[in-house]
Protein backbone atom coordinates (compact mmCIF):
# COMPACT_ATOMS: atom_id res chain seq x y z
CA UNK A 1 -16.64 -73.39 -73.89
CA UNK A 2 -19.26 -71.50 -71.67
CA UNK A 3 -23.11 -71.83 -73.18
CA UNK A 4 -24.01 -68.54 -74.00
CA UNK A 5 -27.31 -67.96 -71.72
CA UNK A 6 -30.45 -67.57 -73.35
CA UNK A 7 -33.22 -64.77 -72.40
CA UNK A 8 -36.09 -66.36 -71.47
CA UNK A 9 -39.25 -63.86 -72.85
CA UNK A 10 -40.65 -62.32 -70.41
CA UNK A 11 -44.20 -62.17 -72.42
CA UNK A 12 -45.01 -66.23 -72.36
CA UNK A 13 -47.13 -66.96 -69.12
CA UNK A 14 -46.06 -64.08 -66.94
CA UNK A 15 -48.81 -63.64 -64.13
CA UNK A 16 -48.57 -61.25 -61.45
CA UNK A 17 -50.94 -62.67 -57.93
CA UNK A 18 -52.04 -59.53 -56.94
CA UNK A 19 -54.78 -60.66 -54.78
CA UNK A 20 -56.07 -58.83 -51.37
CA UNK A 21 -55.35 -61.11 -48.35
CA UNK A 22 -57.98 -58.79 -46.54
CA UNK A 23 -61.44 -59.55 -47.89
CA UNK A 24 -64.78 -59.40 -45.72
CA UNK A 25 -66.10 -62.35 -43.47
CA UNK A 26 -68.91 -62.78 -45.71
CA UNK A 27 -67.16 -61.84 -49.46
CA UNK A 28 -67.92 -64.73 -52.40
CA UNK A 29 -64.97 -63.87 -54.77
CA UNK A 30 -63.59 -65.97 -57.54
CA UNK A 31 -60.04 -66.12 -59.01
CA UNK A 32 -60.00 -64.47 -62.41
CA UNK A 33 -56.97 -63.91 -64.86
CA UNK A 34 -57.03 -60.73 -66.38
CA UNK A 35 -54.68 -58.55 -68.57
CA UNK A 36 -52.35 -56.67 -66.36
CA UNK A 37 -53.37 -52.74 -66.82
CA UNK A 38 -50.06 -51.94 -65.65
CA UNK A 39 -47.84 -54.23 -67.76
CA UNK A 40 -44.86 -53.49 -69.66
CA UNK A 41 -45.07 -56.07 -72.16
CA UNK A 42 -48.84 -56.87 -74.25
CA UNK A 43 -50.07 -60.67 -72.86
CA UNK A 44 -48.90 -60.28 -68.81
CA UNK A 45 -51.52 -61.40 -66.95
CA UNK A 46 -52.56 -61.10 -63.20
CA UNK A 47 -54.56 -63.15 -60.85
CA UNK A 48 -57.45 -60.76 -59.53
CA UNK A 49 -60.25 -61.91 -57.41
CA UNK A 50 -63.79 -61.18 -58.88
CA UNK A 51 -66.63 -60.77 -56.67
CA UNK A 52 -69.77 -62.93 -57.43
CA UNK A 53 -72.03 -62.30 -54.22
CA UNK A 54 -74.58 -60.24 -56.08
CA UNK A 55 -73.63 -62.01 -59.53
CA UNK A 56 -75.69 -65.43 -60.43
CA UNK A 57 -73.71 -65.43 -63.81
CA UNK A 58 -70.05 -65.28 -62.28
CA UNK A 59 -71.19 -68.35 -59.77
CA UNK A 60 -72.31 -70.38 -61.98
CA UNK A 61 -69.04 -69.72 -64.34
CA UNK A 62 -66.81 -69.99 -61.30
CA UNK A 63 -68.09 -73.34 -60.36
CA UNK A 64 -68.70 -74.57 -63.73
CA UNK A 65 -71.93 -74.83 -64.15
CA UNK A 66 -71.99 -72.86 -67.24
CA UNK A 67 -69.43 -73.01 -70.30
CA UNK A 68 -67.48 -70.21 -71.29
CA UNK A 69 -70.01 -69.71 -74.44
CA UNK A 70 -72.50 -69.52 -72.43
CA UNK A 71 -71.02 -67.25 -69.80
CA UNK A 72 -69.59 -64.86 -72.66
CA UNK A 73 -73.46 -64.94 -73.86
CA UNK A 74 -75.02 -63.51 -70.56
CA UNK A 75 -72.16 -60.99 -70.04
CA UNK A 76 -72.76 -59.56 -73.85
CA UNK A 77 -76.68 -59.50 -72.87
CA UNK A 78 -75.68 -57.73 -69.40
CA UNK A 79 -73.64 -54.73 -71.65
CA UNK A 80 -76.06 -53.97 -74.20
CA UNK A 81 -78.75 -53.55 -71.66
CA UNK A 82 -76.44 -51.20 -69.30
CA UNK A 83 -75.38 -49.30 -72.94
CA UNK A 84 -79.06 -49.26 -74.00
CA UNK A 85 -79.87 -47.62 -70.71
CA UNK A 86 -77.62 -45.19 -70.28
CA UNK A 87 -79.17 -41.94 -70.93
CA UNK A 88 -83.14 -43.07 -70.63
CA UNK A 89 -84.29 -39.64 -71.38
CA UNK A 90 -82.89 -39.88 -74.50
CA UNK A 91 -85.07 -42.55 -75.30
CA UNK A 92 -88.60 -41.53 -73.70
CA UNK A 93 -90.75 -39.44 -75.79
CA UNK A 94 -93.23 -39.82 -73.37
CA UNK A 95 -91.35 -37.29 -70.99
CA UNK A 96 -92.98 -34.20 -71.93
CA UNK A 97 -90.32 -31.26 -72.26
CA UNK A 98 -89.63 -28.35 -69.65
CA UNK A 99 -88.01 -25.20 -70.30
CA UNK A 100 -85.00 -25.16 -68.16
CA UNK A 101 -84.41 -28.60 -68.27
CA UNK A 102 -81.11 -30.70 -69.37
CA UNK A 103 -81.38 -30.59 -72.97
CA UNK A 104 -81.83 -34.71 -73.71
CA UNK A 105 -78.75 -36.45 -75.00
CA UNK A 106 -79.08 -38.17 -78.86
CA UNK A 107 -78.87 -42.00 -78.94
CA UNK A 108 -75.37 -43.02 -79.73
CA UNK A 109 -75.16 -45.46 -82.61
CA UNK A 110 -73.77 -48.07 -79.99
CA UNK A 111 -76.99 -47.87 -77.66
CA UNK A 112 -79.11 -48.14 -81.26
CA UNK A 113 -77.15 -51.16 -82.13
CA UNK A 114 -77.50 -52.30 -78.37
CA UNK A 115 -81.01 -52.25 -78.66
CA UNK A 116 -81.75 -53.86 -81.75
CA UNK A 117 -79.40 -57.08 -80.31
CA UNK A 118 -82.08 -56.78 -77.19
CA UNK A 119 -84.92 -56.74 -79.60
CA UNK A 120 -83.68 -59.81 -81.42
CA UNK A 121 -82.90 -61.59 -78.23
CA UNK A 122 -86.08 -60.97 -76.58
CA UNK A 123 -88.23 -62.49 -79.80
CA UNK A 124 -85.94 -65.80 -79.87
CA UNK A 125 -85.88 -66.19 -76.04
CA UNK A 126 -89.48 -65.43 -76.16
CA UNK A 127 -91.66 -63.99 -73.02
CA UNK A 128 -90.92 -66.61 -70.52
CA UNK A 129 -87.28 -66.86 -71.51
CA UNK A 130 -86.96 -63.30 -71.52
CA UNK A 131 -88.42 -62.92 -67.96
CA UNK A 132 -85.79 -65.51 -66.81
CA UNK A 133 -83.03 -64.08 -68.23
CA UNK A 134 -84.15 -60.44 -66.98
CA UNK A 135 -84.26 -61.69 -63.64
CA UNK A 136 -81.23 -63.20 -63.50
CA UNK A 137 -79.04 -61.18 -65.39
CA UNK A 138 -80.36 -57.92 -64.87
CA UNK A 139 -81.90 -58.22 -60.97
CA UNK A 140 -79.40 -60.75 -60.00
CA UNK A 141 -81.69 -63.43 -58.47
CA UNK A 142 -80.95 -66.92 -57.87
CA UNK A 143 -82.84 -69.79 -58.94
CA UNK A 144 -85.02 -70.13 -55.81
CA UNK A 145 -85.43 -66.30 -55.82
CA UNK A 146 -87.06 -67.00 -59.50
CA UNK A 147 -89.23 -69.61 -58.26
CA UNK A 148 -90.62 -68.03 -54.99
CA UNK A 149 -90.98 -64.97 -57.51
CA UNK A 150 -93.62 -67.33 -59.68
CA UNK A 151 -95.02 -69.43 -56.52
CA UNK A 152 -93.32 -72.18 -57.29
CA UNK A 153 -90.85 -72.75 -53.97
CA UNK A 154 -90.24 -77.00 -54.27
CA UNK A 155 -86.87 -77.68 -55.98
CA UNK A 156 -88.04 -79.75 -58.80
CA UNK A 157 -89.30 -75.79 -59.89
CA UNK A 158 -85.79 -74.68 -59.25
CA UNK A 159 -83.90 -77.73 -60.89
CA UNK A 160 -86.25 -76.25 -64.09
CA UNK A 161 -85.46 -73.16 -63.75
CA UNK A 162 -81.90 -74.12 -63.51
CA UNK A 163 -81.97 -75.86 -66.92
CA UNK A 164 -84.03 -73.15 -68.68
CA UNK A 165 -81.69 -70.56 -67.64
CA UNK A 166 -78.90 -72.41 -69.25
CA UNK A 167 -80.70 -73.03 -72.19
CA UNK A 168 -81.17 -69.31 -72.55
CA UNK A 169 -77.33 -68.44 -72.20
CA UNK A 170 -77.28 -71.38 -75.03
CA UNK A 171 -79.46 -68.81 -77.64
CA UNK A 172 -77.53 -65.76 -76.53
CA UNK A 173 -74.28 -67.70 -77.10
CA UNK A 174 -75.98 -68.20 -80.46
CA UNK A 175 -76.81 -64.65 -81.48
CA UNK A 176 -73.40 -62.81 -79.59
CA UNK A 177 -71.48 -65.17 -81.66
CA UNK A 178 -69.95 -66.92 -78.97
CA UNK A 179 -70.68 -70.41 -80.28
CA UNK A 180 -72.75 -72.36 -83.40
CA UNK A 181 -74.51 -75.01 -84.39
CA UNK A 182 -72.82 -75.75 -87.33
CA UNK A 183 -70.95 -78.99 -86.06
CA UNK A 184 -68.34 -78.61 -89.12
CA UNK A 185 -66.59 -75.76 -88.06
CA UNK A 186 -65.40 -77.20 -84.61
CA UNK A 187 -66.35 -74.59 -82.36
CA UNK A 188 -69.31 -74.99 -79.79
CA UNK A 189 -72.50 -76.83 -80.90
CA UNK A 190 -76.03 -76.04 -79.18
CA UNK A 191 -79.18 -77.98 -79.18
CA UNK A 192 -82.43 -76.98 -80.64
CA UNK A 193 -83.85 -74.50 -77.95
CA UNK A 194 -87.18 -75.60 -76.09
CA UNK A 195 -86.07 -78.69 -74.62
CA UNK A 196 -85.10 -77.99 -71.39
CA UNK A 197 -87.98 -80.65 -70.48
CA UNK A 198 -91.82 -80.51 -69.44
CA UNK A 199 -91.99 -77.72 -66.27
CA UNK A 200 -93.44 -79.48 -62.85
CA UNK A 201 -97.30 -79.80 -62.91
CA UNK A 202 -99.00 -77.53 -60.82
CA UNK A 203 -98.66 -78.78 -57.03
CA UNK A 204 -95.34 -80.15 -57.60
């Protein structure tokens, strides 16, 4: 008797390589699995390349330096500051009014919201963190960029740097939700932020 023949679901670990052979000389790009836009069935997948030339965040994920807590953390940081600034006249009294001009667009409830998360990450990160993760997030500098920024061009300054930044992505983690430091509930535990070790005296 013939086995009847089973149909295998077509919605368990179907990904679609969709990658461009034809990239520039000088591209960084990173393979990325994304939902398929165009699928047929929820859960298909396809292999994209993501570029990370101008993006510190992506290159560190890519070549794990960074967990995905901490990577989720920066990108959440990286939206509310694009949502908070869309629409800066909305949000400048200082601009003084001109008849003729656009009339200036309310804040949406989402760039309100976007800005209070901003608010609250800037007091825990506190100045110097919040510099840090400004320039790296938001101007898309590298490490040494940071340093030579500051003065400080030896790479004991940039190994620093290096380990503050990632103790920064450990607090937004922290306040996007991404991870906790409640050990019991088996999800990602963070250390106590501030010990990411004395900085390099001066002439280091």
């Amino acid at each position: 008797m013939a086995r009847a023949k089973r149909n295998k679901s077509h919605r368990l670990s179907r990904v679609h390589d969709r990658r461009s052979p034809d990239l520039p000389h000088n591209a960084e790009v990173a393979l990325v699995e994304v939902d398929d836009p165009l699928a047929l069935d929820p859960g298909e997948k396809i292999v994209t390349l993501r570029s990370i030339r101008n993006d510190p965040l992506g290159k560190l994920h890519s070549h794990r330096q960074i967990d995905e807590a901490q990577y989720q953390g920066g990108r959440a940081f990286q939206n509310d500051w694009e949502r908070a600034e869309r629409g800066p006249q909305a949000i400048d009294p200082s601009r003084p009014y001109v008849d003729g001009a656009q009339t200036r667009e309310p804040v949406t409830e989402g760039q309100r919201k976007a800005v209070l998360r901003l608010n609250r990450a800037e007091r825990e990160l506190g100045a110097d963190g919040s510099a840090l993760v400004h320039d790296v997030l938001i101007k898309g500098m590298t490490m040494e960029q940071v340093g030579h920024r500051r003065g400080l061009k030896t790479q004991r300054w940039t190994d620093y740097f290096s380990r503050r930044f990632r103790e920064c992505l450990d607090r937004l983690a922290l306040i996007y939700g991404f991870a906790t430091e409640r050990k019991e509930l088996g999800v990602h535990s963070r250390r106590p932020f501030g010990h990411a070790g004395d900085p390099p005296k001066a002439g280091c």
